[in-house]
PDB file of N, CA and C in Angstrom:
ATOM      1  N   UNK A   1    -104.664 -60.616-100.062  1.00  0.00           N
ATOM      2  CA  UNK A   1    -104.904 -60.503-101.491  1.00  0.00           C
ATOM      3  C   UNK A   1    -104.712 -59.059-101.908  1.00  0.00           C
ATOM      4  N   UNK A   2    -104.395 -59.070-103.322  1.00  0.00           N
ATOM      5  CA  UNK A   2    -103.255 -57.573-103.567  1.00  0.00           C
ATOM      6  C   UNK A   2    -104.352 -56.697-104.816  1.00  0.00           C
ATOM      7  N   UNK A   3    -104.402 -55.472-104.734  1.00  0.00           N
ATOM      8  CA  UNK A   3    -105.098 -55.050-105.624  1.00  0.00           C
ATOM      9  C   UNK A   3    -106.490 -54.279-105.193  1.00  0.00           C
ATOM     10  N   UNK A   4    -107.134 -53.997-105.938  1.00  0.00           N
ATOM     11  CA  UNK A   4    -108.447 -53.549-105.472  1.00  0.00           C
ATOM     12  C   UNK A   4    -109.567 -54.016-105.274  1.00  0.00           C
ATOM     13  N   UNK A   5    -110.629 -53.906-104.454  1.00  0.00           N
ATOM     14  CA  UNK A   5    -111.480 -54.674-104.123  1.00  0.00           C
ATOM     15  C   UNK A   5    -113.096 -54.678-105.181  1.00  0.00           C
ATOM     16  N   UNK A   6    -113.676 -55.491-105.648  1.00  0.00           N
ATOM     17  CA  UNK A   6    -114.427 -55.182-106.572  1.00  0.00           C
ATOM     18  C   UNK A   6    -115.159 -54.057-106.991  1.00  0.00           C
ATOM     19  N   UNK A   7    -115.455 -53.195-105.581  1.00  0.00           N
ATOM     20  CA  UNK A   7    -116.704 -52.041-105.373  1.00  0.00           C
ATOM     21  C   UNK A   7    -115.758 -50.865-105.885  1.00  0.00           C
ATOM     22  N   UNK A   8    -114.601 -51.043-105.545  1.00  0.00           N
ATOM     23  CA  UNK A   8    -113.563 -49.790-105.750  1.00  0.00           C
ATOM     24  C   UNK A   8    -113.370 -49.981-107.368  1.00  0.00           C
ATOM     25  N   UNK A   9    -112.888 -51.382-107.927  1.00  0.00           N
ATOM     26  CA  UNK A   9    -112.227 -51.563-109.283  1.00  0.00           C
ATOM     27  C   UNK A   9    -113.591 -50.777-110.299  1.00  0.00           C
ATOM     28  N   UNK A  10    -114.991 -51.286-109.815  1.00  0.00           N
ATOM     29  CA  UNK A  10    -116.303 -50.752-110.279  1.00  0.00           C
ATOM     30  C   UNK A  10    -116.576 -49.434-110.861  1.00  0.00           C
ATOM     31  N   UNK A  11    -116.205 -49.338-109.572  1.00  0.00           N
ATOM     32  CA  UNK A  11    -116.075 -47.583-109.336  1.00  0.00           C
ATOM     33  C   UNK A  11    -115.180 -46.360-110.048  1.00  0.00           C
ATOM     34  N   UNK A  12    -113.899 -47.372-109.833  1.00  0.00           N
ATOM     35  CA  UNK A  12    -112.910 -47.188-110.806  1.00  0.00           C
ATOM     36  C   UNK A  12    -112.918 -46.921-112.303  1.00  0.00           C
ATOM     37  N   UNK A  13    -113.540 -48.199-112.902  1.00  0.00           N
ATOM     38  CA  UNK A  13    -114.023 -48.348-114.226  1.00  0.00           C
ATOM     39  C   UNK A  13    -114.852 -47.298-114.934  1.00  0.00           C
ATOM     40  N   UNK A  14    -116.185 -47.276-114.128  1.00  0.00           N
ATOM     41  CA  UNK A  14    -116.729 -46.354-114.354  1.00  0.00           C
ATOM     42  C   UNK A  14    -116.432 -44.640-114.489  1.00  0.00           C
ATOM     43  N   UNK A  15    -115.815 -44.409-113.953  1.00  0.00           N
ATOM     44  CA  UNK A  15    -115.001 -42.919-114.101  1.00  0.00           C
ATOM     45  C   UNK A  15    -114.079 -42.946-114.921  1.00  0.00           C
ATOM     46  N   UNK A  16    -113.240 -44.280-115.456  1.00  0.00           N
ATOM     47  CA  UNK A  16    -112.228 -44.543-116.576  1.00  0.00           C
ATOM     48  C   UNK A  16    -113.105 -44.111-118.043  1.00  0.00           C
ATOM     49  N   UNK A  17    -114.291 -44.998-117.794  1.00  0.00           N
ATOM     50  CA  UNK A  17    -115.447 -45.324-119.018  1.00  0.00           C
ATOM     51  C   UNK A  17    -115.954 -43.484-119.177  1.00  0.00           C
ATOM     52  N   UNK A  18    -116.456 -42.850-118.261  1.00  0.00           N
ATOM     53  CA  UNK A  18    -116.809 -41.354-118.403  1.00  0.00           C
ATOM     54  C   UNK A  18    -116.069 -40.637-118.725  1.00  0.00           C
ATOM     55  N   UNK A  19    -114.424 -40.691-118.572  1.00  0.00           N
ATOM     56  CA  UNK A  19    -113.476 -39.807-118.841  1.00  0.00           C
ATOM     57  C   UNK A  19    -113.107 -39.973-120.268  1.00  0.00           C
ATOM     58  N   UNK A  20    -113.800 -41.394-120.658  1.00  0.00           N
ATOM     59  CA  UNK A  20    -113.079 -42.011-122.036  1.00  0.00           C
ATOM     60  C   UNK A  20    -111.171 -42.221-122.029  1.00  0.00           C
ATOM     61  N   UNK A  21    -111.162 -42.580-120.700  1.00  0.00           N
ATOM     62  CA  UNK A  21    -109.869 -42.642-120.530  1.00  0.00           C
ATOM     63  C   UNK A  21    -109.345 -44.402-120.123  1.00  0.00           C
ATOM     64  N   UNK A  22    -109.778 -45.277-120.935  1.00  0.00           N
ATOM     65  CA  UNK A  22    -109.714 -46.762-120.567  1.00  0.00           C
ATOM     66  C   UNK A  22    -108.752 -47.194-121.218  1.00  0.00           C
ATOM     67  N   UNK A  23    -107.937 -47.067-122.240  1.00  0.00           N
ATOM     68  CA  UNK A  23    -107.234 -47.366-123.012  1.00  0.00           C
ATOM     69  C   UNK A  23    -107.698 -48.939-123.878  1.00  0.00           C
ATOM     70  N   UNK A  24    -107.193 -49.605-124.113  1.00  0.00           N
ATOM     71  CA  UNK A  24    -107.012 -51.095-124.664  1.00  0.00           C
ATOM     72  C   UNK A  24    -107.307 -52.049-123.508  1.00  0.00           C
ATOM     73  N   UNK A  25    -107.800 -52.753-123.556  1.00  0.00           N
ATOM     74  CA  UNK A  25    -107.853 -53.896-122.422  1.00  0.00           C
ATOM     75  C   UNK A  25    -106.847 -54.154-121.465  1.00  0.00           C
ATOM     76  N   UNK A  26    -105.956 -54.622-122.232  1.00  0.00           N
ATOM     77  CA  UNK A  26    -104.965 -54.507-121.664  1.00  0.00           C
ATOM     78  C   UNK A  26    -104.056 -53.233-120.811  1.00  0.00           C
ATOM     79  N   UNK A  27    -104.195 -52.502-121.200  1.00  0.00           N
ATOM     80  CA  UNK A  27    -103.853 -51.221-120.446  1.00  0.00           C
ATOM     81  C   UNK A  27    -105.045 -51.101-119.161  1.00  0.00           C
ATOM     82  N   UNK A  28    -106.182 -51.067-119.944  1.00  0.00           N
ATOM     83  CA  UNK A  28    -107.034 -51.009-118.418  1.00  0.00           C
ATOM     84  C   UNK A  28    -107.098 -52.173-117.575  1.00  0.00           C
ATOM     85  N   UNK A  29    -106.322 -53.099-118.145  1.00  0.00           N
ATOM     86  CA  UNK A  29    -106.297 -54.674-117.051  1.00  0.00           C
ATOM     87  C   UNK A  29    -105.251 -54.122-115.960  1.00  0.00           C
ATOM     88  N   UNK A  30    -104.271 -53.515-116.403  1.00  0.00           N
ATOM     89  CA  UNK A  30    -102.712 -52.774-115.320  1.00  0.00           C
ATOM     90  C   UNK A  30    -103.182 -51.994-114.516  1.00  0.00           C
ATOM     91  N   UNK A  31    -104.482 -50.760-114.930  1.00  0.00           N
ATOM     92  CA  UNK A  31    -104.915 -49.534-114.448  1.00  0.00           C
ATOM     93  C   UNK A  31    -105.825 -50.038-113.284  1.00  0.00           C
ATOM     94  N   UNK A  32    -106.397 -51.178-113.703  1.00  0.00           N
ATOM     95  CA  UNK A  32    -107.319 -52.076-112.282  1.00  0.00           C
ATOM     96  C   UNK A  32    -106.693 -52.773-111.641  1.00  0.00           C
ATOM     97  N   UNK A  33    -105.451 -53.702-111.905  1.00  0.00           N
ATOM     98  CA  UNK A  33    -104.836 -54.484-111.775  1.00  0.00           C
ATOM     99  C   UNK A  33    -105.455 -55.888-111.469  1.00  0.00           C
ATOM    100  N   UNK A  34    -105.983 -56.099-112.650  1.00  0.00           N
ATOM    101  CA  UNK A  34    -106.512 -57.440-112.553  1.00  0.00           C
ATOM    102  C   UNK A  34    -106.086 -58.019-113.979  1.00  0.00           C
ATOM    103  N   UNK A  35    -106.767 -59.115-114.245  1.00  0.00           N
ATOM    104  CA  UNK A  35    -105.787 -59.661-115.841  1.00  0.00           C
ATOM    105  C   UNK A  35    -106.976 -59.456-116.479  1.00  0.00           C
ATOM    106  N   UNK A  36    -106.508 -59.333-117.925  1.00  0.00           N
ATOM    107  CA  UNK A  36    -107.145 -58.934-118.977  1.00  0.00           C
ATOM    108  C   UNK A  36    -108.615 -59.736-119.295  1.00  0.00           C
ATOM    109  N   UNK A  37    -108.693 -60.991-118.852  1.00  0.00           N
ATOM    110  CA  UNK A  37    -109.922 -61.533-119.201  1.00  0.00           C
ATOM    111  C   UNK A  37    -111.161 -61.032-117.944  1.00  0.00           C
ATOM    112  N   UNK A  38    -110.628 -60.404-117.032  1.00  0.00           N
ATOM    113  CA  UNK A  38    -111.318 -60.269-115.789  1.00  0.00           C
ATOM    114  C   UNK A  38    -112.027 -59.151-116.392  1.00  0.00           C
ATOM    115  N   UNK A  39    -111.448 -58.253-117.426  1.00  0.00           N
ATOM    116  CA  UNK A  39    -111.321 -56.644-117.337  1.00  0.00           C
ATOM    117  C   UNK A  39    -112.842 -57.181-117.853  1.00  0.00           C
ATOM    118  N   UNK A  40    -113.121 -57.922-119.178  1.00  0.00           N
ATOM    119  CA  UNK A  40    -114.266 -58.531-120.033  1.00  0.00           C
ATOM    120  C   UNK A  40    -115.274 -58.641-118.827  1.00  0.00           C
ATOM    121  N   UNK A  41    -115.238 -59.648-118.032  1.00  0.00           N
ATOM    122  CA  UNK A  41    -116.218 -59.924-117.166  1.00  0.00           C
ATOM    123  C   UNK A  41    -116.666 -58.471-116.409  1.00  0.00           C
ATOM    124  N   UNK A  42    -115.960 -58.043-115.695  1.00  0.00           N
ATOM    125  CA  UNK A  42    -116.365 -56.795-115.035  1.00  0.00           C
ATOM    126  C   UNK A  42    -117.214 -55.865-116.251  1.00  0.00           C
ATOM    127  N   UNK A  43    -116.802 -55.345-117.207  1.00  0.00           N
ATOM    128  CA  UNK A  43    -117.865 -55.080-118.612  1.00  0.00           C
ATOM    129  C   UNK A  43    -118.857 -55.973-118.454  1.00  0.00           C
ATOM    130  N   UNK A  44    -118.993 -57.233-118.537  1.00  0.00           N
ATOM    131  CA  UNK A  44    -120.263 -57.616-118.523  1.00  0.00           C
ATOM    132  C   UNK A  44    -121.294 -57.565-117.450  1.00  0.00           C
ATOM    133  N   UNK A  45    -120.720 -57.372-115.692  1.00  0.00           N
ATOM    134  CA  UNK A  45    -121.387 -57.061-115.230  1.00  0.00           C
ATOM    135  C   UNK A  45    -121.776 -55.774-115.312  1.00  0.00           C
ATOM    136  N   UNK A  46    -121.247 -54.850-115.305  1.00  0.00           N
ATOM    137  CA  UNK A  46    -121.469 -53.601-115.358  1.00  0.00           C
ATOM    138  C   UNK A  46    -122.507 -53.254-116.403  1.00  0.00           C
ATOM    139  N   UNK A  47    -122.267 -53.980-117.548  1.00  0.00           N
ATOM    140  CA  UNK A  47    -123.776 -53.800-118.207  1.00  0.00           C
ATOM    141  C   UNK A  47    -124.754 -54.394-117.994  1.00  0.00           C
ATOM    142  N   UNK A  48    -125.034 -55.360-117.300  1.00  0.00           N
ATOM    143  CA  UNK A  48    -126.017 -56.073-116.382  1.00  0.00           C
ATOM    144  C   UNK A  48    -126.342 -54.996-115.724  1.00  0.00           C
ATOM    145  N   UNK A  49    -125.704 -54.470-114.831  1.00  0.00           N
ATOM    146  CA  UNK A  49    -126.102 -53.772-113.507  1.00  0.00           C
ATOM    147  C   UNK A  49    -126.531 -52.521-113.514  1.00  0.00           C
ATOM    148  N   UNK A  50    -125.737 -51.589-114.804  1.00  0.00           N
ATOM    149  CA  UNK A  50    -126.448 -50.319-115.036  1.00  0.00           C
ATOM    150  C   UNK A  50    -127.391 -50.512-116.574  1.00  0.00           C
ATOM    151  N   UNK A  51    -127.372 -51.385-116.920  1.00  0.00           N
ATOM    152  CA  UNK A  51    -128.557 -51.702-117.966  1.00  0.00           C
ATOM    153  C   UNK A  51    -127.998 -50.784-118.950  1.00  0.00           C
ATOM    154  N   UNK A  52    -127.016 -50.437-119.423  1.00  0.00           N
ATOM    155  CA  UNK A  52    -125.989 -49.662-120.728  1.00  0.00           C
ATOM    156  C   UNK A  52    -125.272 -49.889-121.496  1.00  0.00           C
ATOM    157  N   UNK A  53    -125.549 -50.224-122.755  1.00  0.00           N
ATOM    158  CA  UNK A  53    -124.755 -50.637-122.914  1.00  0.00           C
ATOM    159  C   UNK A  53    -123.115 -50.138-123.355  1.00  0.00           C
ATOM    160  N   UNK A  54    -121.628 -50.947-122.883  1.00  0.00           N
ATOM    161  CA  UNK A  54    -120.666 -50.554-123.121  1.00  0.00           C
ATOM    162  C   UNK A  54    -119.915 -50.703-124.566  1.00  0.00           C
ATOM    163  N   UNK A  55    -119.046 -49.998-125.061  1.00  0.00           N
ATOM    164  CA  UNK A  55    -118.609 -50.358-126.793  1.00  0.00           C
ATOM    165  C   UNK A  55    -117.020 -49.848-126.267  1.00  0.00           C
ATOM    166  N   UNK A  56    -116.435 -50.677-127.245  1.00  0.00           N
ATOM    167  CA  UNK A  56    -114.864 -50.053-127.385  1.00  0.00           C
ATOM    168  C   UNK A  56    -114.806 -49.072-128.524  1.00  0.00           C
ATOM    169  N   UNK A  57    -114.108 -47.651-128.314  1.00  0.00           N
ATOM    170  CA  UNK A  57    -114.664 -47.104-129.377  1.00  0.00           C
ATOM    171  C   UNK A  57    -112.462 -46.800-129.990  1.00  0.00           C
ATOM    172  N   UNK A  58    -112.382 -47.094-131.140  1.00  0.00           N
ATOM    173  CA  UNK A  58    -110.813 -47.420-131.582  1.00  0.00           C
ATOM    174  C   UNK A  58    -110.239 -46.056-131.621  1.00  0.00           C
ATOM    175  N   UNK A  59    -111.655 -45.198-131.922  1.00  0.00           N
ATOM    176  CA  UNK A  59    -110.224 -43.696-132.527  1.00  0.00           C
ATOM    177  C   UNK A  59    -110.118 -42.810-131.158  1.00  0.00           C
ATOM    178  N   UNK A  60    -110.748 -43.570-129.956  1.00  0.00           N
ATOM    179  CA  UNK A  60    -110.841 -42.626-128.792  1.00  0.00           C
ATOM    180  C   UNK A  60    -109.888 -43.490-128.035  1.00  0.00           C
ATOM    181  N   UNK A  61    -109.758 -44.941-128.208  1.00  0.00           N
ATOM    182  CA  UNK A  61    -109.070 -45.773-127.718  1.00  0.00           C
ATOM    183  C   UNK A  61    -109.241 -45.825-126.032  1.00  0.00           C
ATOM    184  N   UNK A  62    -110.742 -45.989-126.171  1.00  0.00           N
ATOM    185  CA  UNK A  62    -111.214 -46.440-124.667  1.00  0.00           C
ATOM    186  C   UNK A  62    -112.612 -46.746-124.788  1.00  0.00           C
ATOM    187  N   UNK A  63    -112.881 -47.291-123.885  1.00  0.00           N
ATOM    188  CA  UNK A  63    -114.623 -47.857-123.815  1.00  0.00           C
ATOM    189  C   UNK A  63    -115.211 -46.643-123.364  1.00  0.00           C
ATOM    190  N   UNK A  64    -116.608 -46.908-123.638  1.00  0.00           N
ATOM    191  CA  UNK A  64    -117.432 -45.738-123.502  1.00  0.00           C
ATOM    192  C   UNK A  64    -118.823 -46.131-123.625  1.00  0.00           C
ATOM    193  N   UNK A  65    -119.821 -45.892-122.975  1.00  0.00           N
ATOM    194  CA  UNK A  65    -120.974 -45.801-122.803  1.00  0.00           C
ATOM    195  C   UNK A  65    -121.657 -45.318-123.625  1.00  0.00           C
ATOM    196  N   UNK A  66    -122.659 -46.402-124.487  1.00  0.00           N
ATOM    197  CA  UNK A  66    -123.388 -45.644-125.978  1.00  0.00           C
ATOM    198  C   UNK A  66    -124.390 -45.263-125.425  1.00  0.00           C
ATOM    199  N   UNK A  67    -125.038 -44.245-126.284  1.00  0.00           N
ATOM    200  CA  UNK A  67    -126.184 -43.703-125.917  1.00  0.00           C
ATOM    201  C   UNK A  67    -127.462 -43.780-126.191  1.00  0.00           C
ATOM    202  N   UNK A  68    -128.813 -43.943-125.413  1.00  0.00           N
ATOM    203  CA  UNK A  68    -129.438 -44.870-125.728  1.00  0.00           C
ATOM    204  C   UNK A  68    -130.699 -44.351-126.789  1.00  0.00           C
ATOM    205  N   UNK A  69    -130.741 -44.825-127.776  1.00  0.00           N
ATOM    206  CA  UNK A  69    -131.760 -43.711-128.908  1.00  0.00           C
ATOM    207  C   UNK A  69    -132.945 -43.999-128.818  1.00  0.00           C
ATOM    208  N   UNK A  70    -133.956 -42.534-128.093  1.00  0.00           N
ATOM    209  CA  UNK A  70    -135.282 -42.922-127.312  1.00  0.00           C
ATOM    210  C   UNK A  70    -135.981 -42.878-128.141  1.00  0.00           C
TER     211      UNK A  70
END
């Protein structure tokens, strides 16, 4: 099986999401290499798992981690 393995794609994501460098779904579906509906699910775990929530933000044109107002 071809591609990256979940812990890596994770891992991956997450440094995409900090750099604000994720592009469109689709672009970050190529950059993980998984298909575009997968890219959704992995977002949803990831906000499960680090309890953060994620937003697409349009004029930065990448996802990004909102911040949480204490």
């Amino acid at each position: 099986m071809g591609g990256l393995k979940y812990y890596e794609r994770t891992k991956l994501l997450i440094e995409l999401i900090e750099k604000k460098k994720t592009g469109r779904p689709g672009e970050l579906a190529r950059k993980l290499g998984i298909k575009e509906r997968m890219v959704y699910n992995l977002l949803d775990d990831l906000r499960l798992t680090l309890g953060q929530e994620i937003s697409y933000c349009k004029e930065q044109r990448s996802y990004c981690f909102l911040e949480k107002n204490l």
